[in-house]
N, C-alpha and C. Protein backbone atom coordinates (compact mmCIF):
# COMPACT_ATOMS: atom_id res chain seq x y z
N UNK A 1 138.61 55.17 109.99
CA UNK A 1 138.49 56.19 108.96
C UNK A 1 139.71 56.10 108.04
N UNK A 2 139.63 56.03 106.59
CA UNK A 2 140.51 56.16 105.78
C UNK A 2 141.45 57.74 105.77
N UNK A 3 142.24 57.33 105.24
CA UNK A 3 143.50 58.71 105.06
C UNK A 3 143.21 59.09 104.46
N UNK A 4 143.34 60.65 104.49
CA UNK A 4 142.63 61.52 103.38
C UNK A 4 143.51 61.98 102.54
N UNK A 5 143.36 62.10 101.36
CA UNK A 5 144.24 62.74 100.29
C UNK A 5 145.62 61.96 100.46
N UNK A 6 145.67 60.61 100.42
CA UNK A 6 146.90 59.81 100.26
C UNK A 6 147.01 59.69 98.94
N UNK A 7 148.55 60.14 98.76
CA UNK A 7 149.20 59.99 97.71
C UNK A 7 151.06 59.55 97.68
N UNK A 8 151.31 59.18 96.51
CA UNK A 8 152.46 59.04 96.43
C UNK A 8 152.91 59.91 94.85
N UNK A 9 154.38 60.45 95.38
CA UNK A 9 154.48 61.47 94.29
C UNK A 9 155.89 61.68 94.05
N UNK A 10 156.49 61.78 93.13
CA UNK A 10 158.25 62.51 93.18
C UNK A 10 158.30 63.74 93.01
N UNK A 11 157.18 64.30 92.86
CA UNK A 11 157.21 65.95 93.43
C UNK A 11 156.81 66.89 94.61
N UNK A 12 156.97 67.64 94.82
CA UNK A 12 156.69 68.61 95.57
C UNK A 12 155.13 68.85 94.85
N UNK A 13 154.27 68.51 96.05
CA UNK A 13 152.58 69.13 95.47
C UNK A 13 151.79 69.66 96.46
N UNK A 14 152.63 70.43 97.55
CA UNK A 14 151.93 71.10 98.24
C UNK A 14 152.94 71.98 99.22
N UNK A 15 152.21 73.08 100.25
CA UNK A 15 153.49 73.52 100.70
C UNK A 15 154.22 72.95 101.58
N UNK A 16 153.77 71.39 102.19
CA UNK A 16 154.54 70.88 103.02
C UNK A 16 155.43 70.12 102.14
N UNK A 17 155.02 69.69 101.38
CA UNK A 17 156.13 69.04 100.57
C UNK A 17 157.39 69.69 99.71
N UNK A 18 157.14 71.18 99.52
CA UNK A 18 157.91 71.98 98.76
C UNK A 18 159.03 71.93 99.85
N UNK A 19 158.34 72.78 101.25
CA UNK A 19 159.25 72.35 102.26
C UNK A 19 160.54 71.44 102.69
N UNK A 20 160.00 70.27 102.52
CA UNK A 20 160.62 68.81 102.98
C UNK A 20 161.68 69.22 101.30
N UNK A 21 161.10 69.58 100.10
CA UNK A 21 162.21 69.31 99.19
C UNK A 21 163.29 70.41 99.86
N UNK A 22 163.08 71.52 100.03
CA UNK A 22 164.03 72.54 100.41
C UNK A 22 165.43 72.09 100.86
N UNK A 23 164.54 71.09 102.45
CA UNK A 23 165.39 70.26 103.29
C UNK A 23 166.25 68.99 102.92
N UNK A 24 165.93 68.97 101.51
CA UNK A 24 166.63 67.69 100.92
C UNK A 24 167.68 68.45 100.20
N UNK A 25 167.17 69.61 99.79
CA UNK A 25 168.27 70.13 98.97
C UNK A 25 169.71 70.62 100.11
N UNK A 26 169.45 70.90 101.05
CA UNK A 26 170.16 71.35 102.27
C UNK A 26 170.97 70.04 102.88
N UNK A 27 170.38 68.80 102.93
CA UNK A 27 170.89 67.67 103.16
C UNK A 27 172.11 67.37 101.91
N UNK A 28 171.44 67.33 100.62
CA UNK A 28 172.60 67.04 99.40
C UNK A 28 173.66 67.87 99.19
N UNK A 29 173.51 68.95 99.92
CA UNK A 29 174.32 69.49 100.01
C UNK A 29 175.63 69.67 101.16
N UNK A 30 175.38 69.60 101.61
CA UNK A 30 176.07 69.11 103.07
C UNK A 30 177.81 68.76 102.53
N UNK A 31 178.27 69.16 103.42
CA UNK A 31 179.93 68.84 102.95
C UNK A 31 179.80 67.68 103.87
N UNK A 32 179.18 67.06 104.86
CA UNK A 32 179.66 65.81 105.22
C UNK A 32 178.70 64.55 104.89
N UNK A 33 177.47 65.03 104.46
CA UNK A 33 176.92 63.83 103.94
C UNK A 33 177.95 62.85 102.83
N UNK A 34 177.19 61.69 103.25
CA UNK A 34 178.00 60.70 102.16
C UNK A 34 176.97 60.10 101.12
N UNK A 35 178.15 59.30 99.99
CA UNK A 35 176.45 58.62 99.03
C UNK A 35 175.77 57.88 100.13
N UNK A 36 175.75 57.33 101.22
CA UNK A 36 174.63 56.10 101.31
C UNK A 36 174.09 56.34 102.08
N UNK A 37 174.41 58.02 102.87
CA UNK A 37 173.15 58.63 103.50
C UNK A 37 171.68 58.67 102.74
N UNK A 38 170.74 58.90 104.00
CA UNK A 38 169.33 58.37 103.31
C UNK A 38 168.32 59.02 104.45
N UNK A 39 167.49 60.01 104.46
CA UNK A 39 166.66 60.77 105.06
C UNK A 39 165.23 60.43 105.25
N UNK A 40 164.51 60.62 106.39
CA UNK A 40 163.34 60.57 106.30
C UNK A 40 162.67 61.52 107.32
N UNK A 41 161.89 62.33 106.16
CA UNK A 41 161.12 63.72 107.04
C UNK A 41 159.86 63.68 107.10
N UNK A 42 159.58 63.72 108.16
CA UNK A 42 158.12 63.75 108.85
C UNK A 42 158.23 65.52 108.95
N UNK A 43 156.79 65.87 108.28
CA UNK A 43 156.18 67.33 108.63
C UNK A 43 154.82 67.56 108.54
N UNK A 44 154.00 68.25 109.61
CA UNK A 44 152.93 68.47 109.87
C UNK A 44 152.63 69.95 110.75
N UNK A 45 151.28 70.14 110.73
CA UNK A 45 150.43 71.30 111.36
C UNK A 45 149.42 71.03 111.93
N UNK A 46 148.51 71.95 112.30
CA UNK A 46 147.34 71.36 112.89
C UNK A 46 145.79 70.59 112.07
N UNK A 47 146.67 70.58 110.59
CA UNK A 47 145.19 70.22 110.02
C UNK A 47 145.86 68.72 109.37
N UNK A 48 147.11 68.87 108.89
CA UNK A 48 147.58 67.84 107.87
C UNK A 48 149.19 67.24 108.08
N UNK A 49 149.51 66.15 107.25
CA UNK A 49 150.83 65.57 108.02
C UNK A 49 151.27 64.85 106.47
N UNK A 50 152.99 65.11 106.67
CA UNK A 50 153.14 64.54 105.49
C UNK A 50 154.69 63.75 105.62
N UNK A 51 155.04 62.79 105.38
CA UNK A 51 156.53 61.96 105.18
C UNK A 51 157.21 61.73 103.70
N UNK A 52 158.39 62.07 103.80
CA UNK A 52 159.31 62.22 102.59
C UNK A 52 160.08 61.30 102.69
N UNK A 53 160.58 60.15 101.88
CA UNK A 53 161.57 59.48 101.90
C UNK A 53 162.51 59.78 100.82
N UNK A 54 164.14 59.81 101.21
CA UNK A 54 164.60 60.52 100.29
C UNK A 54 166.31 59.42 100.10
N UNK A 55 167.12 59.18 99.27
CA UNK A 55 167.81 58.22 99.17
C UNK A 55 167.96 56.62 99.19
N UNK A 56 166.39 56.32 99.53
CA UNK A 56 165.90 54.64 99.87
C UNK A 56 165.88 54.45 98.39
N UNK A 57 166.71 53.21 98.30
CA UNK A 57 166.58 52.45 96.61
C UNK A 57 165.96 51.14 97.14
N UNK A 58 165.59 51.04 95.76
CA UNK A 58 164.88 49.50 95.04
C UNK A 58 164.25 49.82 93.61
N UNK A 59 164.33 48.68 93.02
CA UNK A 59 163.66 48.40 91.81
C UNK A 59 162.25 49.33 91.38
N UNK A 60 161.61 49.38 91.98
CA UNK A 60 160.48 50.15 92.39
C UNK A 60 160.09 50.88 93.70
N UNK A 61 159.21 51.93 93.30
CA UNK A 61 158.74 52.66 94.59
C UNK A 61 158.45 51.92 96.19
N UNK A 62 157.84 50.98 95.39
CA UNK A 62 157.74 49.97 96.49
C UNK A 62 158.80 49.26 97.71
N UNK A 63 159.99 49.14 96.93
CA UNK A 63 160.88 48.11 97.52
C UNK A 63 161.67 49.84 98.33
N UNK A 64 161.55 50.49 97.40
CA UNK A 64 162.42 51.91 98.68
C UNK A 64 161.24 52.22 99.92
N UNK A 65 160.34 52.30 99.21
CA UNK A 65 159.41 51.98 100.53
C UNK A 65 159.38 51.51 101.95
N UNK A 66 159.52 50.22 101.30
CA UNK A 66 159.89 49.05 102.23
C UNK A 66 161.28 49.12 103.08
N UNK A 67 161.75 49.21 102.16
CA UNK A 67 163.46 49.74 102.84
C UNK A 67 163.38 50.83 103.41
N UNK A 68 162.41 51.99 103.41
CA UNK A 68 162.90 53.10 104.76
C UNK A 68 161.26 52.61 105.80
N UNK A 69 160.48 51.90 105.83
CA UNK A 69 159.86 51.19 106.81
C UNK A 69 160.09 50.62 107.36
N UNK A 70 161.34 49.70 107.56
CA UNK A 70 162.25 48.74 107.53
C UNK A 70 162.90 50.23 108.86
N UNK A 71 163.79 50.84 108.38
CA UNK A 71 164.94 52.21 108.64
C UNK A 71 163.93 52.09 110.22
N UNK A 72 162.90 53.00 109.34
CA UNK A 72 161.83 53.54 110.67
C UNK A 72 161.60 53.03 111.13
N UNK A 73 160.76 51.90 111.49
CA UNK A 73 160.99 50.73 112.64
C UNK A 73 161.89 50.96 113.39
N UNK A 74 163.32 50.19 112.90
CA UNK A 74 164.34 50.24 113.95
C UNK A 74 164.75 51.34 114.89
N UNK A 75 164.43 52.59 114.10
CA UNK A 75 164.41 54.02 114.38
C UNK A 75 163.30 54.49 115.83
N UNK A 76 162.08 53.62 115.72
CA UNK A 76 161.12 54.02 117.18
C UNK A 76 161.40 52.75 117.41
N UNK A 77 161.91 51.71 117.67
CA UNK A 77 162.20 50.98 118.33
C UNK A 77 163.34 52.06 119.53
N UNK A 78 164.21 52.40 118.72
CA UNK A 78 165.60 53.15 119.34
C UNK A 78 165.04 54.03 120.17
N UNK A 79 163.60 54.91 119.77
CA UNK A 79 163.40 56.03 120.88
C UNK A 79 162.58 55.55 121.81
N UNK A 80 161.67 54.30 121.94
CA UNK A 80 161.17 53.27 122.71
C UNK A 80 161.88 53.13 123.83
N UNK A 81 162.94 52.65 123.81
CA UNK A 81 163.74 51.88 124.39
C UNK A 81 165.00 53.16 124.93
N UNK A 82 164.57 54.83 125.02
CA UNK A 82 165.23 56.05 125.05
C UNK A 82 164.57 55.95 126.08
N UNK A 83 163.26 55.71 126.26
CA UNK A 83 162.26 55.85 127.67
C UNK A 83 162.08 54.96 128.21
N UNK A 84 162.79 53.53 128.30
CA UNK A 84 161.82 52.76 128.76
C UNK A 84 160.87 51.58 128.11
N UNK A 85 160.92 52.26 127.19
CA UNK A 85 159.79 51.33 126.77
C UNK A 85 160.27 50.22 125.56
N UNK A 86 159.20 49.51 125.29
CA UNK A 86 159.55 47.95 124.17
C UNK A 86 158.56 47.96 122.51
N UNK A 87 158.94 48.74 121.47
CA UNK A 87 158.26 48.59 120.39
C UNK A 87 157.96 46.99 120.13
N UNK A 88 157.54 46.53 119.77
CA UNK A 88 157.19 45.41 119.00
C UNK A 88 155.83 45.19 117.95
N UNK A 89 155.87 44.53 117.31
CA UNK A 89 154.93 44.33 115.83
C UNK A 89 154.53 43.24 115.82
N UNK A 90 153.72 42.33 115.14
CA UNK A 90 153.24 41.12 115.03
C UNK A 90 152.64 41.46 113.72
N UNK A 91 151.93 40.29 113.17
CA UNK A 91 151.12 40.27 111.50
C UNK A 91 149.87 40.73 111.64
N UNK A 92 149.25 41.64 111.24
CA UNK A 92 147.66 41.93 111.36
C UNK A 92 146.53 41.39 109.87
N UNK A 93 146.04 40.20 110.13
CA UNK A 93 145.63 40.19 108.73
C UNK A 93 144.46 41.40 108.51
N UNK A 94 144.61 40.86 107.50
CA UNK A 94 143.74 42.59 106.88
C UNK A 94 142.51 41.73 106.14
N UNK A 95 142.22 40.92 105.94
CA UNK A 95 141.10 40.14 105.15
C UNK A 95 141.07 38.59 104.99
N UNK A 96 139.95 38.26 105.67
CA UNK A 96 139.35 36.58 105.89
C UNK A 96 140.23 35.69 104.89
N UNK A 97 140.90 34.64 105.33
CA UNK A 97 141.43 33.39 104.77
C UNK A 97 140.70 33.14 103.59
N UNK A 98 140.92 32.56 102.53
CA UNK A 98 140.25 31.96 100.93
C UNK A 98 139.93 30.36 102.12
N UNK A 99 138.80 30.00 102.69
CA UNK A 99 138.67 28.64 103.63
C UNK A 99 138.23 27.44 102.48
N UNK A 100 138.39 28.02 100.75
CA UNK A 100 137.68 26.95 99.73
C UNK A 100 138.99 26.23 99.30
């Protein structure tokens, strides 16, 4: 089943997301944060779920993207390996070889 109501946005467009900004504003503010701190908030309920990435640079949306997917990985790798256990990933293709 596809994700419902996926979007990408630099605003706040709902109340979980107004939320998560609140928490960014509380983070920038911080007397001990530094510049190259860089956040990522997961928030949800029982119907819907939403992730904020907040200080990840690149050229485009994309490449900060990538760079806090990159973060997160290493991040449940770390709580993996809190219990016991071994994250690992491999390549999943997503659509048949061009075989012409």
């Amino acid at each position: 089943m596809p994700p419902r109501d996926l979007r990408m946005d630099t605003q706040p467009h709902d109340r979980m997301t107004r939320i998560c900004d609140r928490l960014i504003e509380g983070f920038e503010s911080d007397y001990e944060k530094l510049d190259e701190d860089k956040m990522i908030i997961f928030i949800s309920d029982d119907h819907r779920s939403g992730i904020v990435i907040h200080g990840f640079e690149g050229d485009n949306p994309d490449e900060a993207t990538g760079e806090a997917i990159g973060a997160l990985f290493v991040h449940m790798q770390a709580m993996f390996a809190a219990v016991g256990k071994q994250l690992t990933s491999g390549p999943i293709q997503q659509s048949a070889p061009d075989l012409n």
